[in-house]
Protein backbone atom coordinates (compact mmCIF):
# COMPACT_ATOMS: atom_id res chain seq x y z
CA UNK A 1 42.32 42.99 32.28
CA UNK A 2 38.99 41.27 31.51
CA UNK A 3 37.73 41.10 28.09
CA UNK A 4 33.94 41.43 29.67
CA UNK A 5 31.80 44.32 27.65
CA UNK A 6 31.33 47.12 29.70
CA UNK A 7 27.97 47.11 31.66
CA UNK A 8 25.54 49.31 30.46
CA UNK A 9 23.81 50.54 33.20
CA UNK A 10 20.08 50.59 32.71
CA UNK A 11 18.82 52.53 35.79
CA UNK A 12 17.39 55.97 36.30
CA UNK A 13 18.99 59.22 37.52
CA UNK A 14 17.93 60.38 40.73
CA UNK A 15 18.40 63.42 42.13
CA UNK A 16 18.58 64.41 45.89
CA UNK A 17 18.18 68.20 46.27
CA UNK A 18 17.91 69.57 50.18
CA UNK A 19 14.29 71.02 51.05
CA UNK A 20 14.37 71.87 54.49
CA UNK A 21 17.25 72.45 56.82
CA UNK A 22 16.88 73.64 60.45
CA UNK A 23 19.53 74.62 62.88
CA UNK A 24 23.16 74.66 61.97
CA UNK A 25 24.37 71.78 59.44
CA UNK A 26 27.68 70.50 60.08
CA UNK A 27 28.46 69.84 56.71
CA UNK A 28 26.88 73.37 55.54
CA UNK A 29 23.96 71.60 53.83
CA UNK A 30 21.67 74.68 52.45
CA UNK A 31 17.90 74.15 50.85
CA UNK A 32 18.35 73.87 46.98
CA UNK A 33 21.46 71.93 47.14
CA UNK A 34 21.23 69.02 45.01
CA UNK A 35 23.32 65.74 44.85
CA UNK A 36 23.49 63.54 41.19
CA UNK A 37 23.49 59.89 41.03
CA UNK A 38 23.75 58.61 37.34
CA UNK A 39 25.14 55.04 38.45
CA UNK A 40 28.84 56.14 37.72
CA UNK A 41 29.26 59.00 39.92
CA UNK A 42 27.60 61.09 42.59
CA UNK A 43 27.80 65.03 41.27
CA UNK A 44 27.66 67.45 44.13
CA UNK A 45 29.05 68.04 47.66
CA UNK A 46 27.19 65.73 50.46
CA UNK A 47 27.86 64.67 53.99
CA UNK A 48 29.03 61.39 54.64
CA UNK A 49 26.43 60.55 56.99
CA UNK A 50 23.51 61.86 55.34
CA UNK A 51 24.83 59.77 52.04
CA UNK A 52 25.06 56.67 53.93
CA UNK A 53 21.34 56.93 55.65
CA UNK A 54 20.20 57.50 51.98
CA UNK A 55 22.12 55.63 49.51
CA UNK A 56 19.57 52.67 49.86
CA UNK A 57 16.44 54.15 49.07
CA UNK A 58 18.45 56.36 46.25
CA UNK A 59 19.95 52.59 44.85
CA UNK A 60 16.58 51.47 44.96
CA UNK A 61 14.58 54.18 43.15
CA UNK A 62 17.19 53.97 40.53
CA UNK A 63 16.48 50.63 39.48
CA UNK A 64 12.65 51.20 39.38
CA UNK A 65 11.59 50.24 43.16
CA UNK A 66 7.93 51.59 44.01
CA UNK A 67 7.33 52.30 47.87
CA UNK A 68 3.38 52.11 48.18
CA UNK A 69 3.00 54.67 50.98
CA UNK A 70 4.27 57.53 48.01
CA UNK A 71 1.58 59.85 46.61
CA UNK A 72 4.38 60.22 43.63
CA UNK A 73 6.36 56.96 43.17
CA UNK A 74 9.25 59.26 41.72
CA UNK A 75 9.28 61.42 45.02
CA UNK A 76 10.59 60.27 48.39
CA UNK A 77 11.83 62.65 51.40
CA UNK A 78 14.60 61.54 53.53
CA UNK A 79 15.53 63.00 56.45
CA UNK A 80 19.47 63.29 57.71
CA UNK A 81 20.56 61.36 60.79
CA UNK A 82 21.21 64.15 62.56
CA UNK A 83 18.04 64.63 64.91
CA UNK A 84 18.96 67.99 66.38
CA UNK A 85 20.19 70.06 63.16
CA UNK A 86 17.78 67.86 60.44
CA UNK A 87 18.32 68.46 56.98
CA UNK A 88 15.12 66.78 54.61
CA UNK A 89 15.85 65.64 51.13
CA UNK A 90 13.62 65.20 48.45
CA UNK A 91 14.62 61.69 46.43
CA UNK A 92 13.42 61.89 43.03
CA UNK A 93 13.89 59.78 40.25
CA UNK A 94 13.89 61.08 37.43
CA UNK A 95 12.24 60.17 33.85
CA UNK A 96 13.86 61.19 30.87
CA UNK A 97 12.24 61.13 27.82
């Protein structure tokens, strides 16, 4: 056991919610769903795949990273790997207080 404080994690949460979702979605992806990321734990059902094309842009955003080609610096799309049944998710980081 390490006698290391616990980390406090300084980053923001970001929330992934579905926006668009054509065809038929393997993992049953529907528009509204939304996925959590508070740095401990991801809250919500997501597909593996989709997770992993993501999780580097979500990682990013939480820790303040600013993509210049963003009208909103706290919004980001993503689209799902899977070209011929896409499902679009909005990244957004959100700003508490």
């Amino acid at each position: 056991m390490c006698n290391r404080p616990a980390h406090e994690d300084k980053g923001f949460p970001i929330v992934a919610k579905v926006i668009q979702q054509e065809g038929e979605c393997i993992a049953g992806h529907e528009v509204g769903d939304e996925i959590r990321f508070d740095g401990m734990k991801i809250q919500g059902d997501v597909c593996i795949h989709a997770l992993y094309s993501f999780l580097p842009k979500v990682f990013a955003m939480r820790y303040g990273a600013e993509f210049p080609w963003l009208e909103n610096g706290d919004v980001a799309t993503h689209a799902c790997p899977d070209a011929w049944n896409p499902v679009v998710f909005e990244i957004r980081r959100v700003k508490e207080g």
